[in-house]
Protein backbone atom coordinates (compact mmCIF):
# COMPACT_ATOMS: atom_id res chain seq x y z
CA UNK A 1 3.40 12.51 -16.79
CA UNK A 2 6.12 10.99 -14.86
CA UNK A 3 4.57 10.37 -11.48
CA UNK A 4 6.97 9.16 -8.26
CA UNK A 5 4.90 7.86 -4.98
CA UNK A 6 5.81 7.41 -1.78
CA UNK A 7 4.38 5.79 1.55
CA UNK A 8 6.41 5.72 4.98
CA UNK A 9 4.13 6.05 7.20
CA UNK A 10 4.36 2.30 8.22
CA UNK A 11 7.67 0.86 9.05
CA UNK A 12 7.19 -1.58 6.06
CA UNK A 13 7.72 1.58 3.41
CA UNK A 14 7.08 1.59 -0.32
CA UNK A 15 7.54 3.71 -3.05
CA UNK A 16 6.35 3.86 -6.77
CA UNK A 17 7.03 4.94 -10.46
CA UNK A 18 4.42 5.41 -12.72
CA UNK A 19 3.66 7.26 -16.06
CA UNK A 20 0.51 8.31 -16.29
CA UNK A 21 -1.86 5.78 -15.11
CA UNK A 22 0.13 2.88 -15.74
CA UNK A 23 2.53 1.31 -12.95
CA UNK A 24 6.07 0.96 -13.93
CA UNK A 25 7.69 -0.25 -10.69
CA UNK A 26 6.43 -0.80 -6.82
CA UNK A 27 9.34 -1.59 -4.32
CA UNK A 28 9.19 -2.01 -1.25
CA UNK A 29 12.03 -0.17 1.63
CA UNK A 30 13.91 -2.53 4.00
CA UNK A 31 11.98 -3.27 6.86
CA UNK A 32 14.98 -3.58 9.18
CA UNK A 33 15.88 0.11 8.57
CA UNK A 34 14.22 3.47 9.37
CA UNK A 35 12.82 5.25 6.81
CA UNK A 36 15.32 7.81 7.12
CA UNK A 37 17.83 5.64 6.72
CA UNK A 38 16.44 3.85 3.11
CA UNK A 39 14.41 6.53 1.45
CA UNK A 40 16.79 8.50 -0.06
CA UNK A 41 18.87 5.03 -1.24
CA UNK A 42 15.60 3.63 -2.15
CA UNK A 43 14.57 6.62 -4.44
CA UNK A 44 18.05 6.36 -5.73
CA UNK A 45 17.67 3.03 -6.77
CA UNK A 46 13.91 2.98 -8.25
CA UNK A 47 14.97 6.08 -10.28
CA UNK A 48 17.81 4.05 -11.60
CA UNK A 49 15.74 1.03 -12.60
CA UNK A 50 13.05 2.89 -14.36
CA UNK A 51 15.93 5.21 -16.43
CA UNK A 52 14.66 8.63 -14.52
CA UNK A 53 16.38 11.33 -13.42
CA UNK A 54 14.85 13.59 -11.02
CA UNK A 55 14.91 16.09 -13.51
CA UNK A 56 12.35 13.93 -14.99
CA UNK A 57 9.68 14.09 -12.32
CA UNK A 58 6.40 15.83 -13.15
CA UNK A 59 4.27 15.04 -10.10
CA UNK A 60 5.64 13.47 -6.08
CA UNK A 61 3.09 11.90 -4.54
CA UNK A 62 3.24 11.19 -0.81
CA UNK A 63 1.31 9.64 2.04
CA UNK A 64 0.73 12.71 4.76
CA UNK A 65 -0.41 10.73 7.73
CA UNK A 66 -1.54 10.05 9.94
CA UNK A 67 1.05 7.54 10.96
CA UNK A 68 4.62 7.05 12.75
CA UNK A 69 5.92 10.46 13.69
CA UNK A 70 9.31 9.69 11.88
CA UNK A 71 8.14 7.92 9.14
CA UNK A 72 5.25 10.65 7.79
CA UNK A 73 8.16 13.74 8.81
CA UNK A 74 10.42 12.06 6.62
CA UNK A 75 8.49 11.13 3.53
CA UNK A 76 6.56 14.25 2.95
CA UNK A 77 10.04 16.34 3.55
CA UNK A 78 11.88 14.05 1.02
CA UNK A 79 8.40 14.52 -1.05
CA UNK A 80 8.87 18.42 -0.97
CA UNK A 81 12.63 18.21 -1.27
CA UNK A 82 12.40 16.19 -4.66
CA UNK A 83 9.31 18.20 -6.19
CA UNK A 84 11.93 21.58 -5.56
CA UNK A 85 14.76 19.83 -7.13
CA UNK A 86 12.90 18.80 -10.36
CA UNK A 87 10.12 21.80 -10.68
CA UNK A 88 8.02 19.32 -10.45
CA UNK A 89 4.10 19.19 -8.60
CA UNK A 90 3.67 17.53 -5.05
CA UNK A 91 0.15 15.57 -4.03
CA UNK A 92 -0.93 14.51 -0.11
CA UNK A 93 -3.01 11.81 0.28
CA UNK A 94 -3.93 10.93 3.81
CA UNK A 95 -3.08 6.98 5.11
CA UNK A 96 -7.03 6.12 5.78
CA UNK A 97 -8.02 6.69 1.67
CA UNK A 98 -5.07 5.01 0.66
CA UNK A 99 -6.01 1.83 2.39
CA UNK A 100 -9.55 2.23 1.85
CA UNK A 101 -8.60 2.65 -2.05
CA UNK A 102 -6.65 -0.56 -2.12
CA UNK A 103 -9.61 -2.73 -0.47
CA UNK A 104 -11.96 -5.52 -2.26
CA UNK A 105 -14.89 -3.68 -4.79
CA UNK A 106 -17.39 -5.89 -2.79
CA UNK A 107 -17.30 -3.76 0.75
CA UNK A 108 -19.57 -1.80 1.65
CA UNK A 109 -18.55 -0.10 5.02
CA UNK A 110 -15.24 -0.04 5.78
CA UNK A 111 -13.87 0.90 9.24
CA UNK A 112 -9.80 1.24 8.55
CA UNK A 113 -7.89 2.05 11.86
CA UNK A 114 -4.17 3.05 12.60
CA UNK A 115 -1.94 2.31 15.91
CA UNK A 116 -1.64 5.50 17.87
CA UNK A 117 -0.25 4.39 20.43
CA UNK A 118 -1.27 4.58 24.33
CA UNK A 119 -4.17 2.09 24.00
CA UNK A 120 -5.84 4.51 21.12
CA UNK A 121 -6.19 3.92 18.01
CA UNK A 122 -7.16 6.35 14.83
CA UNK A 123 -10.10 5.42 12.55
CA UNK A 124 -11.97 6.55 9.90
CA UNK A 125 -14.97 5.01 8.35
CA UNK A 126 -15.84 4.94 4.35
CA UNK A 127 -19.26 4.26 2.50
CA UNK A 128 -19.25 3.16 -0.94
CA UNK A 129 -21.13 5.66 -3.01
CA UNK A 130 -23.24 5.63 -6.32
CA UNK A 131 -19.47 5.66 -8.79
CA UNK A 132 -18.30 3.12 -6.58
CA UNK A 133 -15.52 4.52 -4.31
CA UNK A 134 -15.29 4.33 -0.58
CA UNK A 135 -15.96 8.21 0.49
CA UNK A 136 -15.31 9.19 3.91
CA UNK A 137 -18.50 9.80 6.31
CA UNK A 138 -16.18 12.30 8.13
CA UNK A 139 -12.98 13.35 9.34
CA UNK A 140 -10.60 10.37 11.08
CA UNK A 141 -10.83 10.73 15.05
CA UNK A 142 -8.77 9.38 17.73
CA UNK A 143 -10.35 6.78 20.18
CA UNK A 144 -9.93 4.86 22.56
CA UNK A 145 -9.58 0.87 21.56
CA UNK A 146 -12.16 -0.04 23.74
CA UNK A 147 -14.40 2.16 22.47
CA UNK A 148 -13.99 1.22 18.68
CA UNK A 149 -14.16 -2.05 19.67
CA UNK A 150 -18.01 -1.64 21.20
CA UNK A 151 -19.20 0.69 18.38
CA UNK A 152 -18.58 -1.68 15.50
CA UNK A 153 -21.82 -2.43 13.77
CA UNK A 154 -23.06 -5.67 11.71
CA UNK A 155 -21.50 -6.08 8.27
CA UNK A 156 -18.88 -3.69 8.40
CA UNK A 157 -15.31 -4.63 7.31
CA UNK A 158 -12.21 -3.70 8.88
CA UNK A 159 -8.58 -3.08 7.81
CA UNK A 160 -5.80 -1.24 9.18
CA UNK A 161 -1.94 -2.43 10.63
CA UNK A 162 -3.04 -2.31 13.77
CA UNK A 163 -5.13 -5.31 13.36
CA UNK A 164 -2.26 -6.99 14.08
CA UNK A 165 -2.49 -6.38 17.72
CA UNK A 166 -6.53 -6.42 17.66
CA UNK A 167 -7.89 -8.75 15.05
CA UNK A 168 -8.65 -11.75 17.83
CA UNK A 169 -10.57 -8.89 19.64
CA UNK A 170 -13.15 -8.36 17.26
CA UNK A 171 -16.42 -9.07 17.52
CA UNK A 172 -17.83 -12.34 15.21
CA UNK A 173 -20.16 -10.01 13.35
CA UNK A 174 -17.45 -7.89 12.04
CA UNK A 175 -15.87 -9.06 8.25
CA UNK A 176 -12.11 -9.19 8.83
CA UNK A 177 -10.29 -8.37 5.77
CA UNK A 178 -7.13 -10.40 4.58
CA UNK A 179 -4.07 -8.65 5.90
CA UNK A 180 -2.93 -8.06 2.30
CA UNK A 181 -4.96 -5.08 2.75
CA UNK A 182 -4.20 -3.70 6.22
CA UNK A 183 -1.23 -1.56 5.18
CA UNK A 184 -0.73 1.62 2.75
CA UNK A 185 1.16 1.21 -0.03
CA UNK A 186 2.95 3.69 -2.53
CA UNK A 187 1.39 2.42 -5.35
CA UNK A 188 -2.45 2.95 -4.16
CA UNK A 189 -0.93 6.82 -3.06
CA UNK A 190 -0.02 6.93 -6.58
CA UNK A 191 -3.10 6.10 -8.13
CA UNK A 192 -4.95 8.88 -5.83
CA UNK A 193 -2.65 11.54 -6.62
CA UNK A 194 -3.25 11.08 -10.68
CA UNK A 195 -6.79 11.03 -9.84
CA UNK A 196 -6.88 14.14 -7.92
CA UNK A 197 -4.39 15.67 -9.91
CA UNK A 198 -6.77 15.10 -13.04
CA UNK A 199 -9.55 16.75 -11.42
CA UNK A 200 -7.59 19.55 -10.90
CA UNK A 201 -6.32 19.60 -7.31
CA UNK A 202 -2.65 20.70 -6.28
CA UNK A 203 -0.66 21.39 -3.15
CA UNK A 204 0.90 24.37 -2.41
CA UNK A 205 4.75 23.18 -1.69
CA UNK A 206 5.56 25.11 0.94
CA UNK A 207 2.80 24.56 2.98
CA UNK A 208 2.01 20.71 2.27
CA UNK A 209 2.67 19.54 6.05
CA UNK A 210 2.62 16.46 7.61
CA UNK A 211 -1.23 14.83 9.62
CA UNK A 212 0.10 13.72 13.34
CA UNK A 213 -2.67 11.76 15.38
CA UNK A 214 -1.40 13.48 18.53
CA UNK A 215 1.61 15.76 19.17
CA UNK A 216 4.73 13.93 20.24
CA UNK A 217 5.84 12.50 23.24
CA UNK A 218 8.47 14.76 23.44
CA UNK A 219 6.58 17.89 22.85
CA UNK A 220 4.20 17.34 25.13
CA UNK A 221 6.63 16.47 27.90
CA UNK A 222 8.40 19.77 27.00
CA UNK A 223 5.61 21.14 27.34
């Protein structure tokens, strides 16, 4: 199975080839440009170096969101576009359980928290269970920073890119994890679409849609 992953819903954006379960190629998206912007050349160009065509795709795996309102519109459109074009299957993950995937097999609790802007932030906590993955406790939620801030209990560990902003904030009993793992990448969405995808789950094409924190600025001011 010829598997292509993508994650923009960061502005540093990745995307992935693998087939099956083993990783042929991660690369990251230029930084400096939008997402909408390098995507499409970036697909281009990782398709090229592993000898694809899109023809060739059997499963596009995407990151859903939450995240940047451009970023997340743009990579699970591409997503849908390139799963049409080559018959292929289309997987969401959601941005907390890729990050959570991606962190050390030693935590415990993990609290992994996204920017959303307007002194909030979006958060999520894991557990790991009796096979050894981080499982959610419940749905992510959008709080206020403060608030996230106060609530963190002894032991837990924290990742997320907004710890960029935050991480002199926290409290001394709270395990700070290296910023390696703060951001998603395309090859951790990757890996949790083949899982799922082996257990049998699928998304229907046309109504895989984007996860927004919040509706956007301009919505609710037209509103």
């Amino acid at each position: 199975m010829n598997v292509l992953a993508l994650e923009t819903t960061e502005s540093a954006a990745s995307l992935a080839a693998f087939r099956d379960y083993n990783l042929l190629l991660e690369m990251d998206l230029d930084s400096k440009q939008r997402s909408a912007q390098s995507l499409a050349p970036g697909v281009r160009e990782l398709l090229g170096q592993v000898g694809w065509r899109t023809a060739d795709l059997d499963l596009v795996a995407v990151s859903i969101g939450p995240g940047s309102f451009t970023g997340v519109r743009v990579g699970v459109t591409t997503a849908k576009v390139l799963a049409y074009a080559a018959g292929a299957e289309v997987l969401g993950v959601e941005t907390p359980a890729t990050i959570a995937a991606a962190v050390p097999g030693e935590v415990q609790d993990l609290s992994v928290v996204l920017d959303a802007q307007r002194g909030q932030l979006v958060t999520q906590r894991f557990h790991r269970g009796p096979d050894r993955r981080l499982v959610a406790e419940k749905p992510w939620q959008l709080m206020d920073i403060d608030a996230w801030l106060s609530g963190l209990g002894p032991g837990v560990a924290v990742a997320g890119p907004i710890l960029r902003r935050l991480a002199d904030r926290l409290p001394d009993h709270v395990r700070l994890l290296d910023r390696t793992f703060w951001s998603p990448r395309a090859a951790t969405v990757g890996r949790l679409a083949i899982d799922d995808h082996a257990l049998g789950r699928r998304d229907d094409l046309w109504k895989l849609l984007p996860i927004y924190f919040r509706r956007s600025a301009a919505e609710e001011k037209r509103d």
